[in-house]
Protein backbone atom coordinates (compact mmCIF):
# COMPACT_ATOMS: atom_id res chain seq x y z
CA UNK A 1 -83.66 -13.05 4.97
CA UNK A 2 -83.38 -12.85 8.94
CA UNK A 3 -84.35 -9.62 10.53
CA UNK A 4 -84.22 -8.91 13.50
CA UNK A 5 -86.07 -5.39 15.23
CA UNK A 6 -84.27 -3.31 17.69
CA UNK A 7 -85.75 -1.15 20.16
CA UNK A 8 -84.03 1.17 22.85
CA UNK A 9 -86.01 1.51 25.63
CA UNK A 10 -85.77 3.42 28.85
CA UNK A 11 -89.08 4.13 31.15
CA UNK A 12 -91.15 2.10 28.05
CA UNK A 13 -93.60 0.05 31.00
CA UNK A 14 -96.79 1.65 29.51
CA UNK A 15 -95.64 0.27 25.63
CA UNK A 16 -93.39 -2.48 25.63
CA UNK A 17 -96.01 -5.40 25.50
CA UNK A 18 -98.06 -3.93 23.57
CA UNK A 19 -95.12 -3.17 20.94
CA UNK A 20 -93.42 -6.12 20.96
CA UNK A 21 -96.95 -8.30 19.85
CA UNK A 22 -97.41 -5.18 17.39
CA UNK A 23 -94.03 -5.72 15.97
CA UNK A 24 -94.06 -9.78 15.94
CA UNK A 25 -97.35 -9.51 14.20
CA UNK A 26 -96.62 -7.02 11.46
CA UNK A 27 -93.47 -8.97 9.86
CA UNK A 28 -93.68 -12.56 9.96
CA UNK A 29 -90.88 -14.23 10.92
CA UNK A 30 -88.60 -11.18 12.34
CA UNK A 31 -87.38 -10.95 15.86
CA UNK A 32 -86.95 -8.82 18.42
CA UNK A 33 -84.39 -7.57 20.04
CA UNK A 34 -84.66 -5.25 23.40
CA UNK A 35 -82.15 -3.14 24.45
CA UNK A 36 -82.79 -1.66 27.94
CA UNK A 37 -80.76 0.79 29.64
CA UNK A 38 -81.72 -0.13 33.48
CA UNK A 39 -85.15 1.48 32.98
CA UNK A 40 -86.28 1.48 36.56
CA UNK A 41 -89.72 1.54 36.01
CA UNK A 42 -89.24 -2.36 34.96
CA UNK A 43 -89.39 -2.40 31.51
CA UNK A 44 -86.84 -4.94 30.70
CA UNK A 45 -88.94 -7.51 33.39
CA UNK A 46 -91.75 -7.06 31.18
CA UNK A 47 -90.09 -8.18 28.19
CA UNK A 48 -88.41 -10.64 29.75
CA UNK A 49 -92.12 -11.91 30.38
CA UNK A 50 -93.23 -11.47 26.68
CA UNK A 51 -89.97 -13.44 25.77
CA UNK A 52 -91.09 -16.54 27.96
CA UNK A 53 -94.27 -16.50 25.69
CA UNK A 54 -93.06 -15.81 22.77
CA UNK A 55 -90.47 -16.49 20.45
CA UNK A 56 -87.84 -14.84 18.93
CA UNK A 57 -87.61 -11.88 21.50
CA UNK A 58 -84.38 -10.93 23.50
CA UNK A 59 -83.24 -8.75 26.16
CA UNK A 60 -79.68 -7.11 26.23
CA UNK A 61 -79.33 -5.03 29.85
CA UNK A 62 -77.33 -2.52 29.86
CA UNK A 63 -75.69 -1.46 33.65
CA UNK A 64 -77.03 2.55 32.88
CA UNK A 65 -78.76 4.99 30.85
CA UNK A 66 -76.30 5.46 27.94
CA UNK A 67 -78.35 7.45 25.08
CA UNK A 68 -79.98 6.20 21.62
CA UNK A 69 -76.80 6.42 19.74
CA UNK A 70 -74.72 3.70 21.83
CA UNK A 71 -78.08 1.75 22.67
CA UNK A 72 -78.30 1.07 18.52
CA UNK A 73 -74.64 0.61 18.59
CA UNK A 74 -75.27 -2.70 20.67
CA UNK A 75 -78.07 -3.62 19.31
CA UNK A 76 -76.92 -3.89 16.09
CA UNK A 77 -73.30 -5.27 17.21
CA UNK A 78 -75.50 -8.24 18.69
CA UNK A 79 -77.42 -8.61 15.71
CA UNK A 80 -74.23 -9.12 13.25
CA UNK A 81 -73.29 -11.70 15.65
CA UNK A 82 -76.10 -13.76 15.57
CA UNK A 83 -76.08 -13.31 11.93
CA UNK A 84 -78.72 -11.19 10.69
CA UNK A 85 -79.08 -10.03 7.58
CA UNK A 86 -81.75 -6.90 8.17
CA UNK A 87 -81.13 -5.09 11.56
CA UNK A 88 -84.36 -2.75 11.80
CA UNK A 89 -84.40 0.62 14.21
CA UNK A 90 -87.52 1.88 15.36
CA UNK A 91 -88.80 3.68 18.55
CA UNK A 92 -90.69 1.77 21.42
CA UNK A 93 -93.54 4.46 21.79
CA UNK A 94 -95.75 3.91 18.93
CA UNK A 95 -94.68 6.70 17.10
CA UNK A 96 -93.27 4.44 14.19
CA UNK A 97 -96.41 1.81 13.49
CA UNK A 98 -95.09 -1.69 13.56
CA UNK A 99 -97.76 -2.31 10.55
CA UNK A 100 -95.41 -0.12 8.83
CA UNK A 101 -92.44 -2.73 9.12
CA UNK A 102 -93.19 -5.10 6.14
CA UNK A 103 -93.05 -1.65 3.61
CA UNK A 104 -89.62 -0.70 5.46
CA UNK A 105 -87.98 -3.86 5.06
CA UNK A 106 -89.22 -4.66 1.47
CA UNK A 107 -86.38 -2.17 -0.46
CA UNK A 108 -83.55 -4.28 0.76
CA UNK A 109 -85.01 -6.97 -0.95
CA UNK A 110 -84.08 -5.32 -4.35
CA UNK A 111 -80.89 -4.49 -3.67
CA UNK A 112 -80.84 -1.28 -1.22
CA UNK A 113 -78.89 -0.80 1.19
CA UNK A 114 -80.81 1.44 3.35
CA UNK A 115 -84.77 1.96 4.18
CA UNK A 116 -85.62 5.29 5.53
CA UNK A 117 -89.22 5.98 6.56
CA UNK A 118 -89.52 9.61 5.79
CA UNK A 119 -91.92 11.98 6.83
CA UNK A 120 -90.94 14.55 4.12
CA UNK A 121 -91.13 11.97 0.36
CA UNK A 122 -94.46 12.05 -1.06
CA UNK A 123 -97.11 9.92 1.04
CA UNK A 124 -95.13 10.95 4.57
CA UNK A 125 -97.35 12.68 7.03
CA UNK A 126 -96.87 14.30 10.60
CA UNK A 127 -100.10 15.45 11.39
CA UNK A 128 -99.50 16.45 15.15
CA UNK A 129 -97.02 19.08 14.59
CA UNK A 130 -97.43 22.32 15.14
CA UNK A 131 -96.12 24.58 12.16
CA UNK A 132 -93.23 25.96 14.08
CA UNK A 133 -91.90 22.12 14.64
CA UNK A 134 -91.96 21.50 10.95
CA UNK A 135 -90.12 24.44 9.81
CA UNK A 136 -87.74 23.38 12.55
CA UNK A 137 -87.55 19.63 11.32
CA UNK A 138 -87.38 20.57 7.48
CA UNK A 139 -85.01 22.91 8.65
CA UNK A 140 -82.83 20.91 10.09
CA UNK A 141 -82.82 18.20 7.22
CA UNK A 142 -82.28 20.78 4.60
CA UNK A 143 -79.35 21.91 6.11
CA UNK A 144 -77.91 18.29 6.64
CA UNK A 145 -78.34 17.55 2.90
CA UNK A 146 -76.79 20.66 2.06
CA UNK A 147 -73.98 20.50 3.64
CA UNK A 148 -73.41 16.60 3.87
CA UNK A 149 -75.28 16.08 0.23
CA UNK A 150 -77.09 13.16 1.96
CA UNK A 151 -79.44 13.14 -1.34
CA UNK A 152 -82.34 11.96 1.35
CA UNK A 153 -85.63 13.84 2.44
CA UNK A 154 -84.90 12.38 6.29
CA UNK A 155 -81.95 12.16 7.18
CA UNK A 156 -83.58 12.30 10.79
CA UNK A 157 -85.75 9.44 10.52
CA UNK A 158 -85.34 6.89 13.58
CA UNK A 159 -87.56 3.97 11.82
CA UNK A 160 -85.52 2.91 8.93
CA UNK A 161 -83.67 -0.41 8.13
CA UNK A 162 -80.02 -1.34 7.30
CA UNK A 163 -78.52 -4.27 5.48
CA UNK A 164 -75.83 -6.25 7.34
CA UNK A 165 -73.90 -5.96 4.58
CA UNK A 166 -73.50 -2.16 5.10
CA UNK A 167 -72.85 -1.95 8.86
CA UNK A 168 -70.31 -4.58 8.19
CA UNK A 169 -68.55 -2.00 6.34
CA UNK A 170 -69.03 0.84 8.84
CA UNK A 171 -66.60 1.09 11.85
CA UNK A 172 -69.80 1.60 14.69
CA UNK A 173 -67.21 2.58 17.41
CA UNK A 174 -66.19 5.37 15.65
CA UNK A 175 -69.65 6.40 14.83
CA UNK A 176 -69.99 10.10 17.58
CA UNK A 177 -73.63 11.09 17.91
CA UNK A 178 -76.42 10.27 19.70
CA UNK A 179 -80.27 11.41 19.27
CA UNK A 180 -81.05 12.70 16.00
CA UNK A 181 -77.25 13.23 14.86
CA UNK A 182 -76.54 9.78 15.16
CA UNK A 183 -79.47 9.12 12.54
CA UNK A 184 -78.12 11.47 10.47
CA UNK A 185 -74.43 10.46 10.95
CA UNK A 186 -75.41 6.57 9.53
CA UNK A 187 -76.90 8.23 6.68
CA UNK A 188 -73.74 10.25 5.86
CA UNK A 189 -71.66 6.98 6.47
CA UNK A 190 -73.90 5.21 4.29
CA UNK A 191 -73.82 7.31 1.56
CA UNK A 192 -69.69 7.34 1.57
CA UNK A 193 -69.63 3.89 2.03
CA UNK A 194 -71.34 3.86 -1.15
CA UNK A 195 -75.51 2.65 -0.32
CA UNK A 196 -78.20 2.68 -2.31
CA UNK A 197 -80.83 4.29 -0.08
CA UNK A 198 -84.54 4.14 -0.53
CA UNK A 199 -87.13 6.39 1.09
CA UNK A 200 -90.44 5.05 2.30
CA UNK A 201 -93.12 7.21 3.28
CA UNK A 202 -94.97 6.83 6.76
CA UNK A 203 -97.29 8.40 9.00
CA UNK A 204 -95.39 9.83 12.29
CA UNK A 205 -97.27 10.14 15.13
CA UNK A 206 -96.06 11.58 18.63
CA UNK A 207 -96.19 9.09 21.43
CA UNK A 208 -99.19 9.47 23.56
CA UNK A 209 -97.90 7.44 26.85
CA UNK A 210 -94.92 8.16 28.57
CA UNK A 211 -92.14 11.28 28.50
CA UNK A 212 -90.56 12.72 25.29
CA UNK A 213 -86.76 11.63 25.27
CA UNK A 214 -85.99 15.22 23.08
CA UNK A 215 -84.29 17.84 24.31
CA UNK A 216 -82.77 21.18 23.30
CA UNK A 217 -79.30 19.45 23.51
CA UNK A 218 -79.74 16.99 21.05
CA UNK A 219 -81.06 19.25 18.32
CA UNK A 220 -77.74 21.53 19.68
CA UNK A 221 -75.60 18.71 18.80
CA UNK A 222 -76.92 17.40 15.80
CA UNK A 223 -76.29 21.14 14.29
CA UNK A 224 -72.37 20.85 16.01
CA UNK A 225 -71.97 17.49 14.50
CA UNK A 226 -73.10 18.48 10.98
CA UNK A 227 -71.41 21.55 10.98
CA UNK A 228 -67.90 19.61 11.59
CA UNK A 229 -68.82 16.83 9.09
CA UNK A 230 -69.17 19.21 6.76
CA UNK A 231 -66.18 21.03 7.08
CA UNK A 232 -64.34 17.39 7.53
CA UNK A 233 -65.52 17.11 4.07
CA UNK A 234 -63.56 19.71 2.60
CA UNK A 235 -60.62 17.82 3.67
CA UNK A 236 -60.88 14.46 3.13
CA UNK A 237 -64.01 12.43 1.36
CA UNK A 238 -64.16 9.26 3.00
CA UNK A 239 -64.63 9.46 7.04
CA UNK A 240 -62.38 7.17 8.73
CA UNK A 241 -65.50 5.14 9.94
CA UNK A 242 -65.89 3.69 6.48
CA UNK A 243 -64.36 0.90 6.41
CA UNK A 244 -64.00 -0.40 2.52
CA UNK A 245 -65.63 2.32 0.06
CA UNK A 246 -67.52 0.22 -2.23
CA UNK A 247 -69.43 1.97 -5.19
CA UNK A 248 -69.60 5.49 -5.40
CA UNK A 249 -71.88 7.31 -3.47
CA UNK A 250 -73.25 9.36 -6.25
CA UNK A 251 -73.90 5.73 -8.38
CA UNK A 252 -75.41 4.68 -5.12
CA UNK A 253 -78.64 6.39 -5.66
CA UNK A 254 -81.73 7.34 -3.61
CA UNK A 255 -85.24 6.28 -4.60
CA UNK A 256 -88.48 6.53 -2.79
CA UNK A 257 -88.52 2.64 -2.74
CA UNK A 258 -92.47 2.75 -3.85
């Protein structure tokens, strides 16, 4: 099974070296993929440097700074072409421990589709946050499986793995978000385009180098972009970025993948 790690970086100098020998340690044989969006702080020359010592790392440029959403997008459009089978997502600030990678990845070899590491199954832990950024994150996910019936915990997650068999399925042009909607848009899409979806639980940390990409418009937009999925629903079941259907959602299935 060939997986291959993506991370979208922009102003990662203080992490990047340090996360791509993390990440190339953790899962033994996996590679790397970076995809920079003209960080001018020079974090694409440093992997570029990694990459000449070891193996199995690559660096997709990209001419400006774009947003997570489209930065995934490539990554994993590069990945199906260079035939992977696993295309992993993670952030490049330590938040998501590359030690965790090996328990991500291990669900889609028994069949699932999908590996979320979730903060909110049994074992998950934040234990940074303040109370009011829970209720705001719980929030936030409850209402997504409400109105989308994801059937997930974290729907929000950014560290989670896909099959290449499922994003073959998925039109990715079509897919609209960025930040946390677009994690919770592939979830939707997954679960139409009928994936069995396990839940992993990890340890989140908040970075501790560098500047928070969040902002008030991505949670904004993530709420939008629910809100219309949801009422999208009511008209037809199947978005059009689902390309074949596949099993049925609902025979899909979500387990904690432990």
């Amino acid at each position: 099974m060939r997986v291959l790690v993506v991370l979208p970086t922009y102003n990662e100098r203080a992490t990047i070296e340090r996360l791509l020998r993390a990440v190339k340690g953790a899962l033994d044989g996996a590679d790397v993929l970076v995809v920079d969006d003209s960080s001018p702080d020079g974090t694409a020359k440093i992997a570029h440097e990694v990459a000449e010592e070891l193996p199995g790392i690559a660096v997709l440029s990209r001419p400006a700074k774009q947003g997570l959403g489209p930065a995934y997008r490539a990554g994993f459009a590069w990945g199906l072409e260079h035939d992977y089978d696993v295309l992993v997502e993670m952030d490049s600030d330590f938040s998501h421990d590359p030690a965790a990678l090996p328990a991500l990845v291990e669900p889609l070899t028994r069949g699932y589709e999908v590996s979320i590491g979730s903060r909110y199954v049994p074992g998950g832990r934040i234990p940074d946050w303040t109370v009011l950024r829970r209720l705001l994150s719980r929030g936030g996910n409850v209402y997504a499986d409400v109105v989308l019936s994801l059937g997930v915990k974290d729907s929000t997650a950014g560290f989670r793995a896909y099959a290449a068999s499922l994003l073959r399925r998925i039109d990715m042009d079509g897919i609209q978000a960025d930040g946390y909607g677009f994690q919770i848009e592939m979830t939707y899409i997954a679960r139409c385009a009928g994936a069995r979806i396990a839940e992993v639980p990890i340890t989140f940390v908040d970075r501790v180098e560098g500047t928070s990409k969040m902002s008030m418009r991505t949670v904004t937009e993530a709420l939008r972009l629910v809100t219309l999925w949801g009422l999208q629903r009511l008209v037809a079941r199947t978005p059009d970025r689902v390309r074949s259907s596949g099993p049925s959602p609902v025979d899909g299935g979500v387990s904690s993948g432990t």
